[in-house]
Protein backbone atom coordinates (compact mmCIF):
# COMPACT_ATOMS: atom_id res chain seq x y z
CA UNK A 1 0.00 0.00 0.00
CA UNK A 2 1.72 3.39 -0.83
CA UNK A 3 1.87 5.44 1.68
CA UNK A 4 0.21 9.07 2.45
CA UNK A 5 2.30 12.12 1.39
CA UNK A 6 3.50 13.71 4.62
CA UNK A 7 1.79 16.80 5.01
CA UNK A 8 4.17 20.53 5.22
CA UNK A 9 2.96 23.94 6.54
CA UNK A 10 3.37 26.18 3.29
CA UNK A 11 6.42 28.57 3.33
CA UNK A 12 6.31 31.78 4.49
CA UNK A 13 3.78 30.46 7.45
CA UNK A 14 5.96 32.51 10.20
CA UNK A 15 6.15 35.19 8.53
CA UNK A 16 2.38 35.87 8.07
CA UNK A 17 1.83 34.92 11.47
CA UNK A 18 3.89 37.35 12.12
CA UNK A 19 2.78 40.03 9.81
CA UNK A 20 -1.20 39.04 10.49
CA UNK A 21 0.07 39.77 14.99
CA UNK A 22 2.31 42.82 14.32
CA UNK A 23 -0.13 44.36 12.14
CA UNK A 24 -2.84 44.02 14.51
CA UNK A 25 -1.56 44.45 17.85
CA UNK A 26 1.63 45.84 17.40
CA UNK A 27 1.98 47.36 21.06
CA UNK A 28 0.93 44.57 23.30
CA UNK A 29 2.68 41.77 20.87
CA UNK A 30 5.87 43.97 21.93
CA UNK A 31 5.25 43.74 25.32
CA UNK A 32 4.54 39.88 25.52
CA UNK A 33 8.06 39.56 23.97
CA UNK A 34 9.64 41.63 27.05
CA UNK A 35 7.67 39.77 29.56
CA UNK A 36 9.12 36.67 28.45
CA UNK A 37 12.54 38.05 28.21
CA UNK A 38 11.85 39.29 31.87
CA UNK A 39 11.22 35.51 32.97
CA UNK A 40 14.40 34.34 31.19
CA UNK A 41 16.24 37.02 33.50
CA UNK A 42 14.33 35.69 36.63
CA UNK A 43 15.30 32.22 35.86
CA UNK A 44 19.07 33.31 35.75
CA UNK A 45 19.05 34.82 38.54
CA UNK A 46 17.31 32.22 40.42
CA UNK A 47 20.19 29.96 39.89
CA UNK A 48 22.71 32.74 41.05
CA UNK A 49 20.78 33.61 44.15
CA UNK A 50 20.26 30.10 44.91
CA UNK A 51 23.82 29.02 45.04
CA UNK A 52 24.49 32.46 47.04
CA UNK A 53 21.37 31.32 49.59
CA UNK A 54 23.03 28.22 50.10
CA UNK A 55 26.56 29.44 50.95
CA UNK A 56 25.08 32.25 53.32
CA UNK A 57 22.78 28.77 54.98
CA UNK A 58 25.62 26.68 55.15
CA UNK A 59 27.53 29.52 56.87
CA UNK A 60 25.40 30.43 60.21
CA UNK A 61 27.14 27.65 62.10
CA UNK A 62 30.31 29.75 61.81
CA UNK A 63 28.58 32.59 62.70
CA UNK A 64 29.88 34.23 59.51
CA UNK A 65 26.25 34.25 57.35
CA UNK A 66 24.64 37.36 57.12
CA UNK A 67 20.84 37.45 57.46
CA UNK A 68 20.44 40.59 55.59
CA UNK A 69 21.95 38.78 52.47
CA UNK A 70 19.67 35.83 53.74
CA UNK A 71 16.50 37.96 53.33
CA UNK A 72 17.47 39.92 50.28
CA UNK A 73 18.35 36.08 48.75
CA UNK A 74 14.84 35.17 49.52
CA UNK A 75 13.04 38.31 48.34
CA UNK A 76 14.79 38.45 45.11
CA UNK A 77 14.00 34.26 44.90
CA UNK A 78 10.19 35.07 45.69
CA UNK A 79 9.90 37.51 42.85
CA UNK A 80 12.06 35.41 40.36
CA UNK A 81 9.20 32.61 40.74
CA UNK A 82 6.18 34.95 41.31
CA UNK A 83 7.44 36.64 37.61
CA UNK A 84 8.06 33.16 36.27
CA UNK A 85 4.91 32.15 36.72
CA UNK A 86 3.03 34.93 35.11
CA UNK A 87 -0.48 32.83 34.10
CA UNK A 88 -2.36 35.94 34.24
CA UNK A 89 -0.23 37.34 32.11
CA UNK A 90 -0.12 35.00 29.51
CA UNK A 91 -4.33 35.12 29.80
CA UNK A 92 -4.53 38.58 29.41
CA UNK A 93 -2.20 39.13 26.47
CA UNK A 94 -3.32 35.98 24.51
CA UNK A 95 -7.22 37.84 25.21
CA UNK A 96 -6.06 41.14 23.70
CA UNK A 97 -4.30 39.55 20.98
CA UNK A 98 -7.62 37.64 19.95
CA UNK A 99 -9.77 40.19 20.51
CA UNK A 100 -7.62 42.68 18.51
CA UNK A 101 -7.60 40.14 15.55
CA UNK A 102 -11.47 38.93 16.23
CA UNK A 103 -11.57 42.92 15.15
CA UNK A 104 -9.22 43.51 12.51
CA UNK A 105 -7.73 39.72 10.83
CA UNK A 106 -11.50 38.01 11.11
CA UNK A 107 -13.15 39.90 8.33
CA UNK A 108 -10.47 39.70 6.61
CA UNK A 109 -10.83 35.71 6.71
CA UNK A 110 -14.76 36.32 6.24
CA UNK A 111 -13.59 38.42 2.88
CA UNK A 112 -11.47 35.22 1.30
CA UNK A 113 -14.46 32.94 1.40
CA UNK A 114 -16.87 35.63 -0.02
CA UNK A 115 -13.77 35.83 -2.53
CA UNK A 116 -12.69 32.08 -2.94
CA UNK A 117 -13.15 31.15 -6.48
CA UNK A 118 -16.33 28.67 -7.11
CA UNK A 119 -13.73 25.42 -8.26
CA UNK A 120 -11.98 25.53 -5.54
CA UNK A 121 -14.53 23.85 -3.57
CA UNK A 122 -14.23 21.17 -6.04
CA UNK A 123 -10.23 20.55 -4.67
CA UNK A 124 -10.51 17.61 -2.27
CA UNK A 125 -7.43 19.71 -0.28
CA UNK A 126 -9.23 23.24 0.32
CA UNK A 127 -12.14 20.86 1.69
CA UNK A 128 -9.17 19.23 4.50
CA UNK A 129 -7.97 22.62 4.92
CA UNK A 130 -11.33 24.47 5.42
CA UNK A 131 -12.16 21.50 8.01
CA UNK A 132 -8.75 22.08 9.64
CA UNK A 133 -8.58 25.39 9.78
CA UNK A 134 -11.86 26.94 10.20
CA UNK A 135 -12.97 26.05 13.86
CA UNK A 136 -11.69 28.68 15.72
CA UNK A 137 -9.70 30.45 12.78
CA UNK A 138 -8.66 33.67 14.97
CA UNK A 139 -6.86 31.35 17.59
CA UNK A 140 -4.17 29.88 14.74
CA UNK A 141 -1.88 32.76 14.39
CA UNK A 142 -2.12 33.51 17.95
CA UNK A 143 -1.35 30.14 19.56
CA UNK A 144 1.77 30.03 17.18
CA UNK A 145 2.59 33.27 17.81
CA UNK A 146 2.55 32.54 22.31
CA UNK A 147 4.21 29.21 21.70
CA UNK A 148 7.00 30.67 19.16
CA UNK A 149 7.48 33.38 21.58
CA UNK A 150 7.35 31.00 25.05
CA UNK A 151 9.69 28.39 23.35
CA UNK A 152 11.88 31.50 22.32
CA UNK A 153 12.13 32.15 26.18
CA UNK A 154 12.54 28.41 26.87
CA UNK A 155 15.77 28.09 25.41
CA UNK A 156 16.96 31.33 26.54
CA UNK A 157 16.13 29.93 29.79
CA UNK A 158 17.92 27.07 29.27
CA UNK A 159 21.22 29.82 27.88
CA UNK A 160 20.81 30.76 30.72
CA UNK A 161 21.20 27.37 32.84
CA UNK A 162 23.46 25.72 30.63
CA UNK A 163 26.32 29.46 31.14
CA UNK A 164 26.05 28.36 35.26
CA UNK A 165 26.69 24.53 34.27
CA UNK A 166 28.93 26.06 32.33
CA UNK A 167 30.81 27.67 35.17
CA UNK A 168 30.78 24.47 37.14
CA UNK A 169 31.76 21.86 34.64
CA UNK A 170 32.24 21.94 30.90
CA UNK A 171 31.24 18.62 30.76
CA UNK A 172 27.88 19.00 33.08
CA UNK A 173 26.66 21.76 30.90
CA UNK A 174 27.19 19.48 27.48
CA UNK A 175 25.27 16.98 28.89
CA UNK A 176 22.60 19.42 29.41
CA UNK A 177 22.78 21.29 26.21
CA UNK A 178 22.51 17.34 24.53
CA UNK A 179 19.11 16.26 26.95
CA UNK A 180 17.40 19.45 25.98
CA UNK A 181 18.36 19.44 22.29
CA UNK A 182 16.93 15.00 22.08
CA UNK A 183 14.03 15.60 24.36
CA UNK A 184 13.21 18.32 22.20
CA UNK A 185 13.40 16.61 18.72
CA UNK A 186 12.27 13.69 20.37
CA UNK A 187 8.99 15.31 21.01
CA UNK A 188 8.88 16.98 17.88
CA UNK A 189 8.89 13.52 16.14
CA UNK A 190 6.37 12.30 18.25
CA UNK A 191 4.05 14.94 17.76
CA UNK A 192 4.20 14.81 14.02
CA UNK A 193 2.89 11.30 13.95
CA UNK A 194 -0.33 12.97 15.40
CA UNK A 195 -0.44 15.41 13.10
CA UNK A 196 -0.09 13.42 9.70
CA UNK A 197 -3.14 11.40 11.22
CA UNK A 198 -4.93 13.76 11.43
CA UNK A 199 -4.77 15.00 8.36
CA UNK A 200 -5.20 11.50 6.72
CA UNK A 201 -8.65 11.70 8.94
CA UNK A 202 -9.89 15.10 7.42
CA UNK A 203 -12.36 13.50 5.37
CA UNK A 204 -13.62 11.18 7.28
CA UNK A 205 -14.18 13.66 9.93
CA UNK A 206 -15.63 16.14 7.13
CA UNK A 207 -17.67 12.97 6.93
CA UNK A 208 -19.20 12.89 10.21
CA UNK A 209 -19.69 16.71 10.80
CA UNK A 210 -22.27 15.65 7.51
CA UNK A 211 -24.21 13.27 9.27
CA UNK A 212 -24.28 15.24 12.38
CA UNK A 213 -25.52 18.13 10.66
CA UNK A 214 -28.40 15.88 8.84
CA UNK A 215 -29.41 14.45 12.43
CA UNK A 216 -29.63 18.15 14.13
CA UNK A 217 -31.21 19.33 10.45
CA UNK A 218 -35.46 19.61 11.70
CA UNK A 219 -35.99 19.16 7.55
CA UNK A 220 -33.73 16.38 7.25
CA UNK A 221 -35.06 14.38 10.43
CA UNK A 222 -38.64 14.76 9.09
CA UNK A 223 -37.26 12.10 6.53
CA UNK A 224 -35.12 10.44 8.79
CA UNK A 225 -37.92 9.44 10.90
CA UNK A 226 -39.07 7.13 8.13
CA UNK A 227 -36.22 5.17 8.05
CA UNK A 228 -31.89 5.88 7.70
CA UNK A 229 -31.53 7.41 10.84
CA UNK A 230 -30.34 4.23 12.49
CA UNK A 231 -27.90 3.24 9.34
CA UNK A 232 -26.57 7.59 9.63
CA UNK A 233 -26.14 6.31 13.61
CA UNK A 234 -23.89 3.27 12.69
CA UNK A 235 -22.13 5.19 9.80
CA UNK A 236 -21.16 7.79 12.13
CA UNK A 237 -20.13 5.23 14.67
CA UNK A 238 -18.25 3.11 11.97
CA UNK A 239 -16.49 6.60 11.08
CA UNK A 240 -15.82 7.48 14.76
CA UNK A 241 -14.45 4.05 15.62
CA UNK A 242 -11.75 4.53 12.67
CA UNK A 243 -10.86 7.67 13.48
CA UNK A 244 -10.19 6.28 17.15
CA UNK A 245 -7.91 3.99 16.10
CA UNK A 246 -6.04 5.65 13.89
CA UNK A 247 -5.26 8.55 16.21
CA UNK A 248 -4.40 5.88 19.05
CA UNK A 249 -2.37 3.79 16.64
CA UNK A 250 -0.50 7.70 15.92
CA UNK A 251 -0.47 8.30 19.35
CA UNK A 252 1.18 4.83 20.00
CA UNK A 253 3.92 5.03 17.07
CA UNK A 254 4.64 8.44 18.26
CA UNK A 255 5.45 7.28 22.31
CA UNK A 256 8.21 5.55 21.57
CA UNK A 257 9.92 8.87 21.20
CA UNK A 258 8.20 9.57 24.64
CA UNK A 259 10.01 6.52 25.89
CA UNK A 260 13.31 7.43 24.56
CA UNK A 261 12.68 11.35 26.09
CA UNK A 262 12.01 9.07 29.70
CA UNK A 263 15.40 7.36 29.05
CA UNK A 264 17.50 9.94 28.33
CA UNK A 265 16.51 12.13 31.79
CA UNK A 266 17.04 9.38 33.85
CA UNK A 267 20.78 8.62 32.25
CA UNK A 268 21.05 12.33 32.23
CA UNK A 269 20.08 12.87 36.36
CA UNK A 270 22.48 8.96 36.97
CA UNK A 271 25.77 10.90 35.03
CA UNK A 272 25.30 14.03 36.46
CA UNK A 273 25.38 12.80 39.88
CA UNK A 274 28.20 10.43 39.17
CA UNK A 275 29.94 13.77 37.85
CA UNK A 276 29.02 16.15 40.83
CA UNK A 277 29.72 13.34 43.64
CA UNK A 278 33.60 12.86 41.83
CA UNK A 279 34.08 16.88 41.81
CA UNK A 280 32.78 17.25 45.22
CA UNK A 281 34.91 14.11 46.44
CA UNK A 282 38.15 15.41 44.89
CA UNK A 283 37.34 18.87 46.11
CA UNK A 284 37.15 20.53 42.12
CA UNK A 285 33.61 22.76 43.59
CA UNK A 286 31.87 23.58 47.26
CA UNK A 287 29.36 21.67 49.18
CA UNK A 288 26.98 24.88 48.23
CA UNK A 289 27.63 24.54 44.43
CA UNK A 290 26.66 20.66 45.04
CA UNK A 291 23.47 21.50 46.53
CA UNK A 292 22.40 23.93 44.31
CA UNK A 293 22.77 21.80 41.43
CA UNK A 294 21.46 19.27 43.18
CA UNK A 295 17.96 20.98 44.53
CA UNK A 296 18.16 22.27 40.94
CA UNK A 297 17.22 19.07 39.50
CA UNK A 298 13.60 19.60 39.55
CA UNK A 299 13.51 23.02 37.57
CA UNK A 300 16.09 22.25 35.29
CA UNK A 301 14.52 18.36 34.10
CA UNK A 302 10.94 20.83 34.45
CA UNK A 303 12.78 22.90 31.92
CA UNK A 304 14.19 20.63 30.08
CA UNK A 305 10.16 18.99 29.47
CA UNK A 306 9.21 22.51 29.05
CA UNK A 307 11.29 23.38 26.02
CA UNK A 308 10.92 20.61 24.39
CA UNK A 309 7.24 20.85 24.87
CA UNK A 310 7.39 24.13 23.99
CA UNK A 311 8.82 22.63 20.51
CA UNK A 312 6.03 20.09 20.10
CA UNK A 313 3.47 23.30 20.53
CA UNK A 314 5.39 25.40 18.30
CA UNK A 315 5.53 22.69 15.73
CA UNK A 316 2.04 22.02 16.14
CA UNK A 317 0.26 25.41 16.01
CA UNK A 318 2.54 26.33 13.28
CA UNK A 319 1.25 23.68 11.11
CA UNK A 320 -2.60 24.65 12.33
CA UNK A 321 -1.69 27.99 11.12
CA UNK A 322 -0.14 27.16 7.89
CA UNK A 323 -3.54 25.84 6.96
CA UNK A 324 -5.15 29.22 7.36
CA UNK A 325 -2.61 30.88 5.81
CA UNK A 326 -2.79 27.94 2.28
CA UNK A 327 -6.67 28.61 2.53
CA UNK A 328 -5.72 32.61 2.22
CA UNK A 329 -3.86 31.54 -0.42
CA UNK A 330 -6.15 30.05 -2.81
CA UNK A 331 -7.35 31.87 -6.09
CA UNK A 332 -10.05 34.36 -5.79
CA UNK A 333 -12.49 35.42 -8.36
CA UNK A 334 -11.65 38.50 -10.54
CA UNK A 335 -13.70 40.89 -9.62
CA UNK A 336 -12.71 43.99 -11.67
CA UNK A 337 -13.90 44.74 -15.37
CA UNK A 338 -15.96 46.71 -17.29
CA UNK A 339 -19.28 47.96 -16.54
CA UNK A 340 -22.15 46.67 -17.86
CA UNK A 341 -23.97 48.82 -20.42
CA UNK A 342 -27.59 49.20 -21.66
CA UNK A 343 -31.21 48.26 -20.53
CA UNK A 344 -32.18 45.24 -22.71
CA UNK A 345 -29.85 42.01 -22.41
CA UNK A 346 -28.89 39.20 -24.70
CA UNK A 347 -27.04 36.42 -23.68
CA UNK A 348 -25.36 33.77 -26.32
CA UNK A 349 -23.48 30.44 -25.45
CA UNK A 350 -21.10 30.29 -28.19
CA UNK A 351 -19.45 26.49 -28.63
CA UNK A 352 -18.90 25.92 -25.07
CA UNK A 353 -17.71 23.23 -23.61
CA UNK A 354 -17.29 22.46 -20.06
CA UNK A 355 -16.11 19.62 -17.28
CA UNK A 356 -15.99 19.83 -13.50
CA UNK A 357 -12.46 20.21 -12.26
CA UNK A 358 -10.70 16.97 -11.22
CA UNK A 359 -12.84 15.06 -13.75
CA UNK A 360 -12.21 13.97 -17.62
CA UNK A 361 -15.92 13.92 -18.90
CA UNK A 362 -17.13 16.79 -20.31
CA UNK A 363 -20.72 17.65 -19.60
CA UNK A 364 -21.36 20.22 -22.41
CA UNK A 365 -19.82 19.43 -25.59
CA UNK A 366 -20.38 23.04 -27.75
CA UNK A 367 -22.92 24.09 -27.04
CA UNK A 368 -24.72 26.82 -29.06
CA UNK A 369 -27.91 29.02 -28.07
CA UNK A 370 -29.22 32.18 -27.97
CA UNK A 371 -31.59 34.17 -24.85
CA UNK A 372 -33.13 37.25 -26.09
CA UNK A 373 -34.46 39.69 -23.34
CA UNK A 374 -38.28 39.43 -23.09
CA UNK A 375 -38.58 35.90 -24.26
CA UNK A 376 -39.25 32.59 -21.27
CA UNK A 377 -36.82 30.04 -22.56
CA UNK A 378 -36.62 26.13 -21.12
CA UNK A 379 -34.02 24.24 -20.73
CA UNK A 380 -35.13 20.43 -21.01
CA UNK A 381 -32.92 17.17 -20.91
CA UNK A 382 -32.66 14.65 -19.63
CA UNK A 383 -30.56 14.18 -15.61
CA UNK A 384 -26.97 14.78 -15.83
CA UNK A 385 -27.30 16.39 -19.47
CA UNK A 386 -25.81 19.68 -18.15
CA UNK A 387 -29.11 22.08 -17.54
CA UNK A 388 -27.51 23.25 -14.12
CA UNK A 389 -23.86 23.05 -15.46
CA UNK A 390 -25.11 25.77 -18.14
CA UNK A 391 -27.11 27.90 -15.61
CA UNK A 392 -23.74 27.80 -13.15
CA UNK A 393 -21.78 29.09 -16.38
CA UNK A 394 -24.05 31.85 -16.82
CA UNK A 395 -23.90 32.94 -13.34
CA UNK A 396 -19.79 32.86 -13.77
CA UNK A 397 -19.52 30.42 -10.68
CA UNK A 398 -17.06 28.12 -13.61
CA UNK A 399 -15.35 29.51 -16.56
CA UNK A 400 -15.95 26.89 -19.73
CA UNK A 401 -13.51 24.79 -20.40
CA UNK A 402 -13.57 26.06 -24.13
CA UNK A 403 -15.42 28.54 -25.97
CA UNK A 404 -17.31 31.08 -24.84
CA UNK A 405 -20.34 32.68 -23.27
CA UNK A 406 -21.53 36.54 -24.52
CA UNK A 407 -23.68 39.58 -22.85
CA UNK A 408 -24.48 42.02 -25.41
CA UNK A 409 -21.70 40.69 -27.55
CA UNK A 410 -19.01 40.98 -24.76
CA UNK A 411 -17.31 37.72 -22.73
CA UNK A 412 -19.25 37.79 -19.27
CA UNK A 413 -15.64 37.17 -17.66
CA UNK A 414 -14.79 40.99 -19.05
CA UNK A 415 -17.51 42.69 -16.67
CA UNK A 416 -16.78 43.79 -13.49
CA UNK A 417 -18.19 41.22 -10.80
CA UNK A 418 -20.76 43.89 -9.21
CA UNK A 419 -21.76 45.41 -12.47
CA UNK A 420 -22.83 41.63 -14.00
CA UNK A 421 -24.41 40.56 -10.83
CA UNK A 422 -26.74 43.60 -11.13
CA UNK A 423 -27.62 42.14 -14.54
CA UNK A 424 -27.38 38.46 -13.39
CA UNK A 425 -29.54 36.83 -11.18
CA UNK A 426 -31.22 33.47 -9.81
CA UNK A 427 -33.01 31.15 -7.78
CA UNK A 428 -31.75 27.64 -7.00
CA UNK A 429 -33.67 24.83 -5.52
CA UNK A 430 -31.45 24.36 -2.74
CA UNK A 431 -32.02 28.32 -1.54
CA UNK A 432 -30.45 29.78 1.41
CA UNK A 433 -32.57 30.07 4.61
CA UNK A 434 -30.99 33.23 6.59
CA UNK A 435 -31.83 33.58 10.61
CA UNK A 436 -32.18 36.79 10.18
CA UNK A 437 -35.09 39.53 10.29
CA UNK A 438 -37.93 39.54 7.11
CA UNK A 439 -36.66 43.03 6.21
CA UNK A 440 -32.66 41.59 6.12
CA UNK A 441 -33.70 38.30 5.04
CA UNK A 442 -34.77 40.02 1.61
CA UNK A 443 -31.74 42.85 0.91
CA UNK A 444 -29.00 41.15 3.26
CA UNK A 445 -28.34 44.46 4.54
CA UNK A 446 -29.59 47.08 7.56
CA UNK A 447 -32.22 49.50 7.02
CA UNK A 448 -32.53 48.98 3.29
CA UNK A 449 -35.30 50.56 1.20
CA UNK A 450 -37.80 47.55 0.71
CA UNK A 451 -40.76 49.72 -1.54
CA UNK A 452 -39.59 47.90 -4.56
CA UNK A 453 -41.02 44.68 -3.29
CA UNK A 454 -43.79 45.72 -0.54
CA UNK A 455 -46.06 45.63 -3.01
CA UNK A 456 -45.59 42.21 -4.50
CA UNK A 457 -48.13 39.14 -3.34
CA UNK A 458 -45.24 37.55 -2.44
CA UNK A 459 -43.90 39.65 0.24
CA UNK A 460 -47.76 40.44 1.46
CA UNK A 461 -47.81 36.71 1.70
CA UNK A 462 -44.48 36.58 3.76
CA UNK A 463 -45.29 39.23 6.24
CA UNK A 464 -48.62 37.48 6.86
CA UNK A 465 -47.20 34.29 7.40
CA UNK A 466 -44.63 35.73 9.79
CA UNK A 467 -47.66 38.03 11.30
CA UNK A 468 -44.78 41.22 11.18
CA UNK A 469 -42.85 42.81 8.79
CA UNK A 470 -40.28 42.75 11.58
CA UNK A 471 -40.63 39.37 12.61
CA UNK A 472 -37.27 37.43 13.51
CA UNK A 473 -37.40 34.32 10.77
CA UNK A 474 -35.71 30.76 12.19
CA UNK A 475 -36.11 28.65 14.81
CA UNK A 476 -33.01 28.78 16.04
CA UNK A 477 -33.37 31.88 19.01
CA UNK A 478 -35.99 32.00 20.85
CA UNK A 479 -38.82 34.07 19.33
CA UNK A 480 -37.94 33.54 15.85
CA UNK A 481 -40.85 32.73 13.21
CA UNK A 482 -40.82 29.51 11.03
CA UNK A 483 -42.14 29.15 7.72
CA UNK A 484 -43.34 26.82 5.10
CA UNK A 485 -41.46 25.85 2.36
CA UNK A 486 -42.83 27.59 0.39
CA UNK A 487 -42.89 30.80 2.08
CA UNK A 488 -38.98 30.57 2.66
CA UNK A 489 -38.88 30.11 -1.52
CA UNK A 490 -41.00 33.14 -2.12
CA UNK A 491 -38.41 34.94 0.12
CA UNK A 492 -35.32 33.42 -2.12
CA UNK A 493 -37.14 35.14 -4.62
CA UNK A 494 -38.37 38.44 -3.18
CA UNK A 495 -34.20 38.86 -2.97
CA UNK A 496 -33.78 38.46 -6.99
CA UNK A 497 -36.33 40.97 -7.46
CA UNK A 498 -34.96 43.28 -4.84
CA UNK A 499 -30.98 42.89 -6.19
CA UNK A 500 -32.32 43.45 -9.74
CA UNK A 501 -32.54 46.95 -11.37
CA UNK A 502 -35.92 48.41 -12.30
């Protein structure tokens, strides 16, 4: 069986998430970055106080310590942790950073998809990396920007631990440097195992957001109740059950680096000891630079685990964001071109062929006709002859494959995208259903001028069977107004009238 292409954040990723925090919150990004440098100074000078603590301890029985240097050590140790362990901090910056790009990045994001051209849906990737991407989109760039930055002040950290090793033995502090540097890639490996399944499980778990969406659908339950609820029910379970095991058989393949991270500490605690005991025995350091590397144990193996976790986030997140970043980076529609010109339209299909992206058939093979304004025309054949292919065409949601299509003797893809959507206009059978009030559920905007419709029977009908012309439409808040079928399609159409001129 071949096996799956490893998946790779796109290039450039850091630098947009970069470009996407500094552009946004310039001022309190800066200041996250200083904070962390401030905790990399506090772990420093833990160490150095500690070692200073220990000779001034060490000394009362000599009657040389001094308790002011005892008291100072221990105020300048209580600060080093209390600014070391800054959660707050870390809240409050990661909430202004998301609520600074909720305001400013987020309809930006919100822009792409109005802007994503129609055949990209059609790419089986953009449909992983929508899934992927699109949960909590505003959350991507900022995670990878706090772990980038907090694994930045990891390994400064551990600078900063491995110059005092450093000053105690050359060979203590390269056994150090060597722990952090495996645990680190160690994780790193481990991690990725997770995030390649993951990725393999994109459509399955595209899959069962489907069925969950049919089984909380009120319309698609009114069928369900007849029968295929209880085969969506296994199907979903089937899917679930899959994508179980293949994230625990990921999460299993990857622990073996785990193991080898567990291995390494302990040989790394058993040969520093062996070290420190032979130095202290042949009288190379003091009894108070044996105890503080000693009682240091804890924080450095905690710091070792941190960077290297630090890593596995950093990896992680900047993956996650490289998949917003490749979904900002597919095509977009060309929306610039001329304007459209005169009152009476004709439209003329001119040997076009088409086929769906990804696919080799072609469903129109050149076709030729002819719509002249005032005249009803039908388009009859027979299922999967290419009736809705031809109206999609029209409404420039494809561009044929060869050939072309005409308005007023001009290719459509020359207009500008506003100016031919003013000309442009339909109603599918699969209509949108907005939660939103009657009067925004027609224009899609606020407080738009709705005379050009009030008078139709079909809004008349609306308003009466939502008893307001204000009336909240959906089920989905409390008060909100349901309608028929029927009703909702008259609404569909109430907005073609209302986004067409005259």
């Amino acid at each position: 069986m071949k096996k799956p292409k490893r998946e790779k954040p796109p290039k450039g990723t850091w630098k947009n998430i970069l470009k996407t925090i500094f552009s946004c919150c310039p001022f309190s990004a800066a200041f996250y970055i200083i904070w962390v440098l401030a905790c990399v100074a506090a772990s420093f000078f833990t160490l150095i106080t500690l070692e200073r603590l220990v000779v001034e301890v060490t000394a009362i029985d000599a009657g040389t310590a001094s308790l002011r240097t005892i008291a100072a050590a221990v105020g300048i140790l209580t600060l080093c942790t209390a600014i070391r362990s800054g959660w707050a901090i870390n809240r409050l910056f990661r909430n202004r950073l998301c609520y600074m790009l909720n305001r400013k990045f987020a309809p930006r994001i919100m822009e792409k998809y109005a802007r994503l051209d129609f055949s990209c849906y059609e790419d089986e990737t953009l449909r992983n990396v929508m899934h992927l991407s699109t949960d909590n989109p505003i959350t991507l760039p900022v995670d990878a920007f706090f772990s980038a930055v907090n694994g930045t002040g990891a390994v400064l950290s551990n600078v900063s631990v491995f110059a005092y090793f450093l000053t105690v033995s050359g060979w203590l502090a390269l056994a150090f440097a060597l722990l952090v540097g495996a645990v680190a890639v160690l994780d790193v490996l481990s991690n990725r195992e997770v995030i390649r399944a993951r990725w393999e499980q994109s459509p399955d778990a595209r899959r069962m957001e489907d069925i969950g969406t049919l089984m909380r659908d009120k319309n698609a339950l009114f069928e369900l109740k007849f029968g295929g609820a209880a085969y969506l029910r296994e199907k979903f379970r089937a899917l679930a059950k899959k994508d179980a095991k293949r994230i625990f058989g990921a999460s299993l393949r990857g622990f073996r680096y785990n193991a080898a991270s567990l291995v390494l500490l302990a040989a790394w605690a058993a040969a520093t000891t062996f070290i420190l005991a032979d130095m202290f025995g042949s009288g190379q350091i003091s009894a108070g630079v044996t105890v503080t590397v000693v009682t240091s144990f804890p924080m450095t193996l905690n710091t070792a685990w941190r960077i290297a976790s630090r890593f596995k986030t950093c990896y992680t997140n900047h993956f996650a964001a490289g998949y917003l970043y490749r979904l900002m980076n597919f095509p977009e529609r060309d929306i610039d071109g001329a304007p459209v010109s005169g009152q009476s339209y004709e439209v003329l299909f001119e040997n076009v062929w088409f086929r769906y992206p990804g696919t080799d058939k072609d469903v129109l093979k050149g076709v030729t006709f002819r719509l002249e304004a005032g005249k009803a025309v039908s388009l009859v054949g027979e299922n999967g002859s290419g009736k809705s292919t031809a109206v999609k065409l029209l409404l420039r949601l494809y561009r044929p494959t060869a050939g072309r299509i005409l308005l007023n003797g001009k290719d459509i893809w020359e207009y500008a995208e506003a100016e031919y959507y003013r000309a442009v206009g339909a109603v599918f059978q699969d209509f949108a259903r907005y939660e939103l009030p009657l009067d925004e559920n027609i224009s899609l905007a606020h407080g738009a001028d709705l005379s050009a419709v009030k008078e139709t029977p079909f809004y008349r009908s609306v308003a009466r069977a939502a008893e307001s012309e204000t009336a909240f439409l959906g089920k989905r808040l409390e008060g909100g107004r349901d309608l028929s079928g029927g009703e909702w399609q008259k609404i569909a159409i109430l907005r073609l009238l209302y986004a067409l001129p005259g």
